[in-house]
N, C-alpha and C. Protein backbone atom coordinates (compact mmCIF):
# COMPACT_ATOMS: atom_id res chain seq x y z
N UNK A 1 -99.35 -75.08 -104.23
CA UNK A 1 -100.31 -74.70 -105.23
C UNK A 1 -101.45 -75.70 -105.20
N UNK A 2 -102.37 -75.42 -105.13
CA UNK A 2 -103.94 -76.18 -104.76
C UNK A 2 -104.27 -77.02 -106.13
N UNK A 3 -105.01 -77.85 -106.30
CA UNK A 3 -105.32 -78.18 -107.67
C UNK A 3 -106.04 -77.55 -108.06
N UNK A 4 -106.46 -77.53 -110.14
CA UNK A 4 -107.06 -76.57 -110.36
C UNK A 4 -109.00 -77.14 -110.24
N UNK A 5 -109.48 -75.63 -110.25
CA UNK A 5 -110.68 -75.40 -109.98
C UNK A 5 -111.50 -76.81 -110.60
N UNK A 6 -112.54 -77.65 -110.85
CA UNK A 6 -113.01 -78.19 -111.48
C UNK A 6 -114.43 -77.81 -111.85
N UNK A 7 -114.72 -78.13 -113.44
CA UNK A 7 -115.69 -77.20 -114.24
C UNK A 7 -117.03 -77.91 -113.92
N UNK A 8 -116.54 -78.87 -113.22
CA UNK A 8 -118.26 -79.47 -112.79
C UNK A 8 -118.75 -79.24 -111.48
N UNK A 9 -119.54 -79.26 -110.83
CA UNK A 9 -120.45 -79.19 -109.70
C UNK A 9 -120.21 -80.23 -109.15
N UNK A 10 -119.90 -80.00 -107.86
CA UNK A 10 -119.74 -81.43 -106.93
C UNK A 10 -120.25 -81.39 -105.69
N UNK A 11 -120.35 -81.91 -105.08
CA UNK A 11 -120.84 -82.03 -103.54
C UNK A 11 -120.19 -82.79 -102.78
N UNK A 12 -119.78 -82.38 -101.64
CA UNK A 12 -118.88 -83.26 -101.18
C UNK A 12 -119.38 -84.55 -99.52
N UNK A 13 -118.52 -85.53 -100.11
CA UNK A 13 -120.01 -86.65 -99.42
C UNK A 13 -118.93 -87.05 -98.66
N UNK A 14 -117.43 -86.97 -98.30
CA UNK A 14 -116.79 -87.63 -97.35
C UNK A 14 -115.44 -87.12 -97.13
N UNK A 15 -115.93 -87.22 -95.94
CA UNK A 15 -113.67 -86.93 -95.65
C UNK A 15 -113.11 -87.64 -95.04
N UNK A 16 -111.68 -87.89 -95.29
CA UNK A 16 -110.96 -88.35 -94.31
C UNK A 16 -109.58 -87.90 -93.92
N UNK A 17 -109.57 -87.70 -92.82
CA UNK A 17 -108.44 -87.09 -92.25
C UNK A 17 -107.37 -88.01 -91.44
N UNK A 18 -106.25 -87.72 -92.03
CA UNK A 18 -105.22 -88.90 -91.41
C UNK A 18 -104.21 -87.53 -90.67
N UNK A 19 -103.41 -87.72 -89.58
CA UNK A 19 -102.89 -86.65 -89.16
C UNK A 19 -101.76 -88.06 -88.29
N UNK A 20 -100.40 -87.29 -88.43
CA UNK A 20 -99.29 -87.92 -87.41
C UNK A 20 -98.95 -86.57 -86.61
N UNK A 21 -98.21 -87.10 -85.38
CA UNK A 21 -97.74 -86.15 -84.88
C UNK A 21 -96.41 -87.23 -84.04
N UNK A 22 -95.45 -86.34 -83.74
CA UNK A 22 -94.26 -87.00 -83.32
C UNK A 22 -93.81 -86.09 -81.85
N UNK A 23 -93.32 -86.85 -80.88
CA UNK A 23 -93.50 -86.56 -79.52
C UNK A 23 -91.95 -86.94 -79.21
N UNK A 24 -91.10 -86.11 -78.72
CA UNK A 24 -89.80 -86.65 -78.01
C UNK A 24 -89.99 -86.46 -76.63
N UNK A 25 -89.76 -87.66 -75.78
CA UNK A 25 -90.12 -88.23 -74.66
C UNK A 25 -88.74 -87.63 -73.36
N UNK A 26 -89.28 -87.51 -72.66
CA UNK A 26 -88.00 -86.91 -71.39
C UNK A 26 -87.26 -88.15 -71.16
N UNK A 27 -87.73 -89.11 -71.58
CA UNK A 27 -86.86 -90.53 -70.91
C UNK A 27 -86.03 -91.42 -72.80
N UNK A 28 -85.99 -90.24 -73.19
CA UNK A 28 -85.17 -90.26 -74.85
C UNK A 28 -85.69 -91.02 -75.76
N UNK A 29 -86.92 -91.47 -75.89
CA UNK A 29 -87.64 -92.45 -76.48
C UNK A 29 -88.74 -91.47 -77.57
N UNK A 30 -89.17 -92.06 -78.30
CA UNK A 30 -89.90 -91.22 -79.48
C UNK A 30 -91.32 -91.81 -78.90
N UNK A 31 -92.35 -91.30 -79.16
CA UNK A 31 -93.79 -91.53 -79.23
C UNK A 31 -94.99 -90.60 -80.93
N UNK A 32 -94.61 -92.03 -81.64
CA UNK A 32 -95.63 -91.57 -82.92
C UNK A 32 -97.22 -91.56 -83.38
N UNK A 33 -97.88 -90.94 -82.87
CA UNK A 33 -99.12 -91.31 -83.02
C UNK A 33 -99.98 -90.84 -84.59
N UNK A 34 -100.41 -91.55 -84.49
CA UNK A 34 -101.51 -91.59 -86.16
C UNK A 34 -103.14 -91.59 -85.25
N UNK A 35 -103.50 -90.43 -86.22
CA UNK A 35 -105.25 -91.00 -85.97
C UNK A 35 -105.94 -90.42 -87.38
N UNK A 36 -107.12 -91.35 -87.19
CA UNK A 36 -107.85 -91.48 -88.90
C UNK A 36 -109.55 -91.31 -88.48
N UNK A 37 -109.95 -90.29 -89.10
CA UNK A 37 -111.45 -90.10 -88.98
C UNK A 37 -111.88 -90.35 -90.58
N UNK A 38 -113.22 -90.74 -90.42
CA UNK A 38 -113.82 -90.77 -91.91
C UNK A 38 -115.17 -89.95 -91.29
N UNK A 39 -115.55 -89.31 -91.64
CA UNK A 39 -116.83 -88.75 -91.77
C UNK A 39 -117.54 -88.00 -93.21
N UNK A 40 -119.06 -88.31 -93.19
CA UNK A 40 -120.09 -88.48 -94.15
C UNK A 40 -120.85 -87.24 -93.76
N UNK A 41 -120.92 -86.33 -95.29
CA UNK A 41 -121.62 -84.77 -95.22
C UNK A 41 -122.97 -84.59 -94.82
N UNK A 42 -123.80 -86.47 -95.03
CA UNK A 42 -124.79 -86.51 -95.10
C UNK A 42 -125.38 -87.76 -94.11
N UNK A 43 -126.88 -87.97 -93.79
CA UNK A 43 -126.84 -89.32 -93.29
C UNK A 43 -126.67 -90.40 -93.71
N UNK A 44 -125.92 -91.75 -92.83
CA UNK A 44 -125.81 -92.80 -93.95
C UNK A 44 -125.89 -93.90 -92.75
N UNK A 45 -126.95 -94.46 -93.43
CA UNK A 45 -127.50 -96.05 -92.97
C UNK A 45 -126.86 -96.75 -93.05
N UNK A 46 -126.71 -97.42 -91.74
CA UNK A 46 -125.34 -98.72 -91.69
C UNK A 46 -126.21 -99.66 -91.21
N UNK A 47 -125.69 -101.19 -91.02
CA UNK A 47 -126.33 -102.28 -90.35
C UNK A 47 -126.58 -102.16 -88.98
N UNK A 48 -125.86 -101.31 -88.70
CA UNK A 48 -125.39 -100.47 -87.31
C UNK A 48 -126.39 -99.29 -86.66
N UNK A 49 -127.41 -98.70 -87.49
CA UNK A 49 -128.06 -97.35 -87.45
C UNK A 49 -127.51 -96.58 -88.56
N UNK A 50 -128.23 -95.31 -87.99
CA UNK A 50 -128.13 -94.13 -88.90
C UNK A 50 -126.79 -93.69 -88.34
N UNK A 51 -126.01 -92.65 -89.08
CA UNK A 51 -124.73 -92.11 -88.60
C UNK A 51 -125.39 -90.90 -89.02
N UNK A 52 -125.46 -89.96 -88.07
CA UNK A 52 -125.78 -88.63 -88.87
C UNK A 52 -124.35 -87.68 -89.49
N UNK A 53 -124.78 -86.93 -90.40
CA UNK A 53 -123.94 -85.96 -90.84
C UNK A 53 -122.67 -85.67 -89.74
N UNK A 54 -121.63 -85.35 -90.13
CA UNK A 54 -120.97 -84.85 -88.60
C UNK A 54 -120.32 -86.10 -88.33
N UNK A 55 -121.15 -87.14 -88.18
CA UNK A 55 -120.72 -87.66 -86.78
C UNK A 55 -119.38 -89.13 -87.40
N UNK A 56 -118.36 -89.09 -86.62
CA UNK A 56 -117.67 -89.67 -87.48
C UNK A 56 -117.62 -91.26 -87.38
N UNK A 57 -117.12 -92.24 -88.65
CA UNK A 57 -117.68 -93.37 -88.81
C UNK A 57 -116.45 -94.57 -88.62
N UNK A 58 -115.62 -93.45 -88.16
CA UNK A 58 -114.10 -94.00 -87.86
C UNK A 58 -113.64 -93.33 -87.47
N UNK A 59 -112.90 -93.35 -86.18
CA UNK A 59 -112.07 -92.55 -85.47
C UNK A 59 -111.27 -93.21 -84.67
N UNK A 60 -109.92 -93.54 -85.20
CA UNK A 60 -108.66 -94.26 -84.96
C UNK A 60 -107.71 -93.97 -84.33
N UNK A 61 -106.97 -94.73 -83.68
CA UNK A 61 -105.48 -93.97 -82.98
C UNK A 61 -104.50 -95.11 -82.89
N UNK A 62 -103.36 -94.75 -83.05
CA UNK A 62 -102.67 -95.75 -83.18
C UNK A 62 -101.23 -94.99 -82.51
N UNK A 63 -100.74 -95.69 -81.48
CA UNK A 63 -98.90 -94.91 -81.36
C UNK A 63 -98.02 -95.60 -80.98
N UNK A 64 -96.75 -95.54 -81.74
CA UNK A 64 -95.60 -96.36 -81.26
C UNK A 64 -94.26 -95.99 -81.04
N UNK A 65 -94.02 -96.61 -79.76
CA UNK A 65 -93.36 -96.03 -79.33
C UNK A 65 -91.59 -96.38 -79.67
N UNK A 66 -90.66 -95.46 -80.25
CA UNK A 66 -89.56 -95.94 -80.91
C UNK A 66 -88.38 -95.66 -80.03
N UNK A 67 -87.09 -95.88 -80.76
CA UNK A 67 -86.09 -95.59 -80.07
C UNK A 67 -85.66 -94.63 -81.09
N UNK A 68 -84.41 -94.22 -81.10
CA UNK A 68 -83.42 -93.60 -82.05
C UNK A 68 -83.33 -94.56 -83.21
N UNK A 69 -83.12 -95.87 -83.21
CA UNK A 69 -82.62 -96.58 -84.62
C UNK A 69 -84.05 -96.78 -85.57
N UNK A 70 -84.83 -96.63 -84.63
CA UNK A 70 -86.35 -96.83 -85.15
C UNK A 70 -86.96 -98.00 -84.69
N UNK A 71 -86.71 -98.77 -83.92
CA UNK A 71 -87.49 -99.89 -83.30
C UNK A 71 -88.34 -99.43 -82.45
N UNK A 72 -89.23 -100.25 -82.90
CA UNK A 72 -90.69 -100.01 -82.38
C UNK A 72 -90.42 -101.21 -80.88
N UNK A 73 -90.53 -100.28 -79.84
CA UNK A 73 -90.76 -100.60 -78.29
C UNK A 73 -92.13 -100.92 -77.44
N UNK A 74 -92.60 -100.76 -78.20
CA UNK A 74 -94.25 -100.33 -77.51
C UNK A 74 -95.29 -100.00 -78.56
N UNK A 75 -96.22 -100.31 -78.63
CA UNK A 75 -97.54 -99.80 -79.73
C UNK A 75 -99.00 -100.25 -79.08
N UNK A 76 -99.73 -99.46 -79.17
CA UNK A 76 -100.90 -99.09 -78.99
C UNK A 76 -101.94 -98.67 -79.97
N UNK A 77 -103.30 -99.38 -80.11
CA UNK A 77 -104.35 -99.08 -80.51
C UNK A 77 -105.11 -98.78 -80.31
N UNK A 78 -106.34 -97.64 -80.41
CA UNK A 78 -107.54 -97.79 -79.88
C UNK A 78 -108.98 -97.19 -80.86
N UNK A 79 -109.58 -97.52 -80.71
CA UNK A 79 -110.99 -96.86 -81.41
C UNK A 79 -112.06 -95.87 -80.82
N UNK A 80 -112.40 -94.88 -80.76
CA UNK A 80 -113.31 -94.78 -80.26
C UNK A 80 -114.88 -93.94 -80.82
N UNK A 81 -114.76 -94.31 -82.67
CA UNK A 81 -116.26 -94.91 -83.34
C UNK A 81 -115.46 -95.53 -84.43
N UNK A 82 -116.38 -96.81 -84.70
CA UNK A 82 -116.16 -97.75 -85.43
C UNK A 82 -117.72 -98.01 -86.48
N UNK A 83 -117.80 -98.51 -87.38
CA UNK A 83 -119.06 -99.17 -87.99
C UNK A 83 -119.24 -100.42 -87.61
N UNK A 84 -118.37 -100.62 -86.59
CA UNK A 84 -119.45 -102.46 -86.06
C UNK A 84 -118.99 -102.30 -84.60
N UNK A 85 -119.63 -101.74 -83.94
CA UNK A 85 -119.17 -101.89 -82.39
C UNK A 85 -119.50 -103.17 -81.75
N UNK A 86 -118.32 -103.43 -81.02
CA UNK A 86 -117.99 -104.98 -80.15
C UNK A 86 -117.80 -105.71 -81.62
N UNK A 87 -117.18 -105.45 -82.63
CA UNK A 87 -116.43 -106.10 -83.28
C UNK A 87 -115.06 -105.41 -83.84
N UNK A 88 -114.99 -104.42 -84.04
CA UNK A 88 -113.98 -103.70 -85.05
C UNK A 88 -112.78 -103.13 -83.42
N UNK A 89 -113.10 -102.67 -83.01
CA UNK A 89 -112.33 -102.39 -81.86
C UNK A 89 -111.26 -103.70 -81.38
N UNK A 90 -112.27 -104.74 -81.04
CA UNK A 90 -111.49 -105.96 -80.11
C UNK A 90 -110.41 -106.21 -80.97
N UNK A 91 -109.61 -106.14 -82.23
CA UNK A 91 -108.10 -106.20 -82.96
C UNK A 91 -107.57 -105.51 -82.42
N UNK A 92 -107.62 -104.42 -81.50
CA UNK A 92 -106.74 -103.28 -81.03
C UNK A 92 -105.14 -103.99 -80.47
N UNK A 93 -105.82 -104.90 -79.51
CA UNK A 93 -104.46 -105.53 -78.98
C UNK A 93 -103.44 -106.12 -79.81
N UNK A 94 -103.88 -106.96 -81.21
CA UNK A 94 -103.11 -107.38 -82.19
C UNK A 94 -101.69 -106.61 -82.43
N UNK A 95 -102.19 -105.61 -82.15
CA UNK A 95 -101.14 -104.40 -82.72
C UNK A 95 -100.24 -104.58 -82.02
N UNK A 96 -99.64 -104.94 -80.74
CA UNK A 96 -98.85 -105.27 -79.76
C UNK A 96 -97.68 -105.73 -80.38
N UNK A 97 -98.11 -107.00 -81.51
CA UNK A 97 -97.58 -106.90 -82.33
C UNK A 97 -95.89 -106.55 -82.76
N UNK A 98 -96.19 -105.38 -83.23
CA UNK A 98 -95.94 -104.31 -83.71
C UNK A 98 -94.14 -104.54 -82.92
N UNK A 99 -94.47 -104.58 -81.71
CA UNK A 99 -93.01 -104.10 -80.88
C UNK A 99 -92.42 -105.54 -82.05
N UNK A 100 -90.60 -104.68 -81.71
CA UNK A 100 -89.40 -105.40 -82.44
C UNK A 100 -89.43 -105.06 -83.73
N UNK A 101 -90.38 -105.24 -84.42
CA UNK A 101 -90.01 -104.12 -85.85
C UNK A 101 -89.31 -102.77 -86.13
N UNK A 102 -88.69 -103.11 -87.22
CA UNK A 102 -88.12 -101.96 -87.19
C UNK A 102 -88.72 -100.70 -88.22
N UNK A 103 -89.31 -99.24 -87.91
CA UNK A 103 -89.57 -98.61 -89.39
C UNK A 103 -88.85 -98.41 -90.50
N UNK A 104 -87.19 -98.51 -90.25
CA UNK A 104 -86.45 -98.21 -91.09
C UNK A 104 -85.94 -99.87 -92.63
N UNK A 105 -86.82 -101.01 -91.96
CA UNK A 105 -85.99 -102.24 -92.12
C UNK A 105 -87.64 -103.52 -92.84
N UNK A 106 -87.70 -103.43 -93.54
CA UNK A 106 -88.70 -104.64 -94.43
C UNK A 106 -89.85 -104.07 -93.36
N UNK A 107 -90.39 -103.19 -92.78
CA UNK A 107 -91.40 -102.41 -92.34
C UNK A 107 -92.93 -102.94 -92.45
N UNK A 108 -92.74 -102.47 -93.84
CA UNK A 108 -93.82 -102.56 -94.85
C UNK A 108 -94.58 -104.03 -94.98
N UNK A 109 -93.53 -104.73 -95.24
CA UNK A 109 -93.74 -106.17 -95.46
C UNK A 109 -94.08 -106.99 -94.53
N UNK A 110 -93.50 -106.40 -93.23
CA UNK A 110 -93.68 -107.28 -92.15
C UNK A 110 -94.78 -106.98 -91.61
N UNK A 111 -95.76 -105.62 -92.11
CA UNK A 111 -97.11 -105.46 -91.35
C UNK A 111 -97.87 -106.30 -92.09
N UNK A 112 -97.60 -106.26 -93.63
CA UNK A 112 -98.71 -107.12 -94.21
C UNK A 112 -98.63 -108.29 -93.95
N UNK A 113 -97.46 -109.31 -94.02
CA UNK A 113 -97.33 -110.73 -93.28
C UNK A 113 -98.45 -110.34 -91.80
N UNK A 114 -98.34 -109.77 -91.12
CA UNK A 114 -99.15 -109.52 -89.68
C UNK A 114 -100.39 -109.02 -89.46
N UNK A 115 -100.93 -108.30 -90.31
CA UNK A 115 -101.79 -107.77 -90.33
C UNK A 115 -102.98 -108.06 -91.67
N UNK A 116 -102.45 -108.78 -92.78
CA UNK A 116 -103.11 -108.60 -93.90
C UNK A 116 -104.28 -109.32 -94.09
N UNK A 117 -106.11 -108.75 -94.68
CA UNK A 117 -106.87 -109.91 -94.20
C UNK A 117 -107.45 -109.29 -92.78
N UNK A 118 -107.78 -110.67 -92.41
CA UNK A 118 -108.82 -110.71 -91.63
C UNK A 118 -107.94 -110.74 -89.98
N UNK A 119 -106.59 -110.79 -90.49
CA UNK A 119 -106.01 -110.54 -88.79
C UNK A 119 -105.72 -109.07 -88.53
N UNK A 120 -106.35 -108.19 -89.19
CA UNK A 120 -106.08 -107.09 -88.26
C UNK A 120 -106.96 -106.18 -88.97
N UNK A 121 -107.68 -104.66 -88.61
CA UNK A 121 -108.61 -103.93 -89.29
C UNK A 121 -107.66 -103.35 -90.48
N UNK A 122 -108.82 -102.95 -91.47
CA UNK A 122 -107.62 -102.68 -92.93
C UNK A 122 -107.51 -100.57 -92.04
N UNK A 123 -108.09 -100.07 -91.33
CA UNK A 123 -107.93 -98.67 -91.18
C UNK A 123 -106.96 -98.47 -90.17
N UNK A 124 -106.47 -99.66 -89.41
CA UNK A 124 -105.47 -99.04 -88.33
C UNK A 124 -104.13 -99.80 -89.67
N UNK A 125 -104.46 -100.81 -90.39
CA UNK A 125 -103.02 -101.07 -90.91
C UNK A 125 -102.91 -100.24 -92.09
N UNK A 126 -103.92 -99.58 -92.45
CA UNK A 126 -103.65 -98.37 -93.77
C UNK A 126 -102.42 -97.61 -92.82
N UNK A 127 -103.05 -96.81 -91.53
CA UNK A 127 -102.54 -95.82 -90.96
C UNK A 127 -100.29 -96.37 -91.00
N UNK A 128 -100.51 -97.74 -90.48
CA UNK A 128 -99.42 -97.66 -90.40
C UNK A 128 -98.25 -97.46 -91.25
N UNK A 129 -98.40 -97.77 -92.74
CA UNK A 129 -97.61 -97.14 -93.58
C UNK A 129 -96.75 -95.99 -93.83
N UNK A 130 -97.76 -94.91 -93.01
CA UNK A 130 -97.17 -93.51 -92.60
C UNK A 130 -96.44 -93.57 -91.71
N UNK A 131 -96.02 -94.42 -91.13
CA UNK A 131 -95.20 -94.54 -89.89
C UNK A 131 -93.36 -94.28 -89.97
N UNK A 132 -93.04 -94.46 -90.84
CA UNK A 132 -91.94 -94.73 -91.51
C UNK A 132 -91.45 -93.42 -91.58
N UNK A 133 -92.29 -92.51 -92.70
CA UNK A 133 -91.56 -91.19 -93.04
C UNK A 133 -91.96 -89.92 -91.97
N UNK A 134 -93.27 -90.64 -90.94
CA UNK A 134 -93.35 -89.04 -90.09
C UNK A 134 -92.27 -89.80 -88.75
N UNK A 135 -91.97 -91.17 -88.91
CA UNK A 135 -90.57 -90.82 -87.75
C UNK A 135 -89.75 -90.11 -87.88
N UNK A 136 -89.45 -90.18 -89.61
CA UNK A 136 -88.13 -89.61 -90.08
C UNK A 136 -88.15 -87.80 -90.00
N UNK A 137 -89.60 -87.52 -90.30
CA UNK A 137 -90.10 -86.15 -90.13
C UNK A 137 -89.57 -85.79 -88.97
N UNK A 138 -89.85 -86.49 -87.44
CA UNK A 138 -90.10 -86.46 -86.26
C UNK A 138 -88.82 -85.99 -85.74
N UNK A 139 -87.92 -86.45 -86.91
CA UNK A 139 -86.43 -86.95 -85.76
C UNK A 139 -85.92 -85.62 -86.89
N UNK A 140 -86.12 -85.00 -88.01
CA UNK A 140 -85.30 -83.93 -88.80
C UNK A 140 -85.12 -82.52 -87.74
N UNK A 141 -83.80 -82.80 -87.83
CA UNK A 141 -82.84 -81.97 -87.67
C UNK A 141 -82.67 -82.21 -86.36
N UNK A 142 -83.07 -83.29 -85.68
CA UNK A 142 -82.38 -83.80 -83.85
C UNK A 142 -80.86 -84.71 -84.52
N UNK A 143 -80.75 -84.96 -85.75
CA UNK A 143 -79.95 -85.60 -85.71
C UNK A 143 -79.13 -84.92 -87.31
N UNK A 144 -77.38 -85.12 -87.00
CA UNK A 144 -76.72 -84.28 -88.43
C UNK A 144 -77.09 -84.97 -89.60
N UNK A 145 -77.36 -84.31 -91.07
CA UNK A 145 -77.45 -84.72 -92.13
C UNK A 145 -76.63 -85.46 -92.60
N UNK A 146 -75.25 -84.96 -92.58
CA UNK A 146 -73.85 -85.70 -92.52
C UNK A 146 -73.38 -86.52 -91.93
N UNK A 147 -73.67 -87.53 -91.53
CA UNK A 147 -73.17 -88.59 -90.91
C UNK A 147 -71.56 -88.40 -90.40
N UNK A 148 -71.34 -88.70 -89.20
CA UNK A 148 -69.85 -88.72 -88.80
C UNK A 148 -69.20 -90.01 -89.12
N UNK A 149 -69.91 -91.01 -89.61
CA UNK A 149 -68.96 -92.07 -90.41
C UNK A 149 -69.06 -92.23 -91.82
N UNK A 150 -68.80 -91.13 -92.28
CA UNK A 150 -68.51 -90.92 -93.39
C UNK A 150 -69.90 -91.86 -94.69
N UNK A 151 -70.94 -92.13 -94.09
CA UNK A 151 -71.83 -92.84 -95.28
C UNK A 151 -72.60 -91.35 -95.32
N UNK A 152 -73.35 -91.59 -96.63
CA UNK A 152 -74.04 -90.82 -96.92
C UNK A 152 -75.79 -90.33 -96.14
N UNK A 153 -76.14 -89.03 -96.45
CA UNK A 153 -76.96 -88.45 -95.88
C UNK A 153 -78.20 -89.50 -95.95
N UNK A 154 -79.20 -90.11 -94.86
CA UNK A 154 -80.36 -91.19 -95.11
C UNK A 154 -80.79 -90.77 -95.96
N UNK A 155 -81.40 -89.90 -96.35
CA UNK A 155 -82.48 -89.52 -97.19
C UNK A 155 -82.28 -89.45 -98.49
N UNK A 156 -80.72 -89.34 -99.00
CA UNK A 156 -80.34 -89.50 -100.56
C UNK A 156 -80.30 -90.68 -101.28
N UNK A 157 -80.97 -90.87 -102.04
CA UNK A 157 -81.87 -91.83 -103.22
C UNK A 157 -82.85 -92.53 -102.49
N UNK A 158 -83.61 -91.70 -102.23
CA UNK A 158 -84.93 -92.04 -101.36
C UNK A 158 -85.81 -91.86 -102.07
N UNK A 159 -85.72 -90.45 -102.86
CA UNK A 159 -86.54 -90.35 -103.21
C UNK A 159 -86.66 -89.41 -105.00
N UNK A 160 -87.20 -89.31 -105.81
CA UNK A 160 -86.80 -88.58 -107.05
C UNK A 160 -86.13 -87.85 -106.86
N UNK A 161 -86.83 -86.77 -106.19
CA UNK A 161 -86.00 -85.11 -106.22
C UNK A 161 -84.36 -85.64 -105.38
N UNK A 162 -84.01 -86.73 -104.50
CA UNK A 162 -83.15 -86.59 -104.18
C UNK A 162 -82.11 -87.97 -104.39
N UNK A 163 -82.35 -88.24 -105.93
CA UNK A 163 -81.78 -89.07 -106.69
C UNK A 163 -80.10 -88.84 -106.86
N UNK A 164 -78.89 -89.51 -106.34
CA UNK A 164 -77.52 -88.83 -106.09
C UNK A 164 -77.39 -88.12 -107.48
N UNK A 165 -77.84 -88.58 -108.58
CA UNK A 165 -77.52 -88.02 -109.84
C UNK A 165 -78.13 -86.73 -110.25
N UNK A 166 -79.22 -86.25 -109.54
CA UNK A 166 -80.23 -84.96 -109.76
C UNK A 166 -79.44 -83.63 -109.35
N UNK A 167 -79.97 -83.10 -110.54
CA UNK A 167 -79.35 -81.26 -110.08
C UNK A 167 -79.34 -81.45 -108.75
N UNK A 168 -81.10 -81.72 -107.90
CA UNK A 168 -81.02 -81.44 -106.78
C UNK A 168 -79.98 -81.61 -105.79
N UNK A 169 -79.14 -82.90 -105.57
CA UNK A 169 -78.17 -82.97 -104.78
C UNK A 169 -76.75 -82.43 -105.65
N UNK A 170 -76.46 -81.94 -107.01
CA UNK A 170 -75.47 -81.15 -107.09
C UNK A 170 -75.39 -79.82 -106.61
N UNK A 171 -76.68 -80.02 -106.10
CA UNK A 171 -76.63 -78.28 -105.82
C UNK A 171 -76.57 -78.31 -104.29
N UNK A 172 -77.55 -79.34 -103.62
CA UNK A 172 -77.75 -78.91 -101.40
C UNK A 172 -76.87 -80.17 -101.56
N UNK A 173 -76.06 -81.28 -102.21
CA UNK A 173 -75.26 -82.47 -101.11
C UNK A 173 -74.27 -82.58 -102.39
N UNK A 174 -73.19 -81.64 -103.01
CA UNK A 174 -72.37 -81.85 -104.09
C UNK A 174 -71.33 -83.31 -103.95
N UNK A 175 -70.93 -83.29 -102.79
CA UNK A 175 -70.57 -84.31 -102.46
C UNK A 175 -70.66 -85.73 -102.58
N UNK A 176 -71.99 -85.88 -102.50
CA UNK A 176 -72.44 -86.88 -103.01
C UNK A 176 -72.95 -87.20 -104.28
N UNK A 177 -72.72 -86.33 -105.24
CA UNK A 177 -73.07 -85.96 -106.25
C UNK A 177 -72.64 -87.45 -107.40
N UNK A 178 -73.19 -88.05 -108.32
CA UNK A 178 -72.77 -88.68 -109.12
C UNK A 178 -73.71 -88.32 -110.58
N UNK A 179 -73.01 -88.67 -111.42
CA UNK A 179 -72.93 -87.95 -112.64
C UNK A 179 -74.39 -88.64 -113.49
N UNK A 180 -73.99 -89.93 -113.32
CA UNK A 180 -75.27 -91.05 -114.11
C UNK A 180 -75.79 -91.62 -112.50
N UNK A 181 -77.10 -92.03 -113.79
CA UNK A 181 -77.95 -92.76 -112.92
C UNK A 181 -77.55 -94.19 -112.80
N UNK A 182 -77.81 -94.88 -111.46
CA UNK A 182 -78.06 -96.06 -111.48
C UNK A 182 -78.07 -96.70 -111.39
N UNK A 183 -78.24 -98.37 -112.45
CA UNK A 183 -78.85 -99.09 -113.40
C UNK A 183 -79.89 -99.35 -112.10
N UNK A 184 -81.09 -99.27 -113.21
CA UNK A 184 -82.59 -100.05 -112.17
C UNK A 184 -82.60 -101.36 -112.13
């Protein structure tokens, strides 16, 4: 359901488009790529020149390459428009980085220790945040919900709707079902 209509007049001066896509590799390895455009409806003067309408003012890529447990093996950056050319690009390699982390494991934390600031661009380390849940996207249904050692399904108390205590899992994971919440 879309949001609703709004009663004022607007014009719209920017977009940005973030898009993942998830790749299973012939040699059993995952490949996740992220890319991020920003583009402006209108012209806009940078220190840099004019950017005309259209033309985009960021255009990002980022992919890493995982295993099954989620360790990141490989990662790659690249740019190809930035708002400061021969500056914003040359961090690309930083990202290298990246290998030995895990998405499933202090993730989050360990990009900002690495990245936060002035050691790495803030638009390739926005992107990486998403990294986490479109692996998990990537890998649904290559692997059983049910675990064969008996722990519970990853994804239960992940997230609200799939809180062990919620209708929701009395109804699709009864099993795991518990009555109260909790304690936070």
């Amino acid at each position: 359901m879309p949001l609703p209509v709004t009663e004022v007049e607007r014009e719209l001066r920017h977009t940005r488009l973030t898009r993942f896509e998830g790749y299973k590799r012939a040699d059993g390895l995952w490949d996740i790529e992220a890319h991020l455009s920003d583009i402006k409806s209108h012209d806009n003067a940078m220190k840099t020149g004019v950017r005309r309408a259209g033309q985009p003012i960021h255009e990002m890529w980022l992919r890493l390459t995982i295993d099954r447990q989620l360790t990141i093996l490989d990662a790659c950056a690249s740019s190809d428009a930035v708002p400061y050319p021969g500056g914003c690009e040359s961090i690309a390699p930083a990202y290298k980085r990246l290998v030995g982390l895990n998405l499933a494991r202090d993730f989050r934390k360990s990009v900002k220790r690495l990245f936060d600031g002035v050691k790495g661009c803030t638009h390739l380390t926005e992107m990486l945040a998403g990294f986490p849940t479109a692996a998990i996207q990537t890998f649904a249904g290559e692997m059983p919900e049910e675990r064969g050692d008996g722990r519970k399904p990853f994804q239960l108390d992940r997230c609200h709707a799939l809180d062990t205590a919620s209708d929701t899992v009395k109804r699709w994971y009864p099993k795991w079902y518990r009555k109260e919440k909790a304690p936070a």
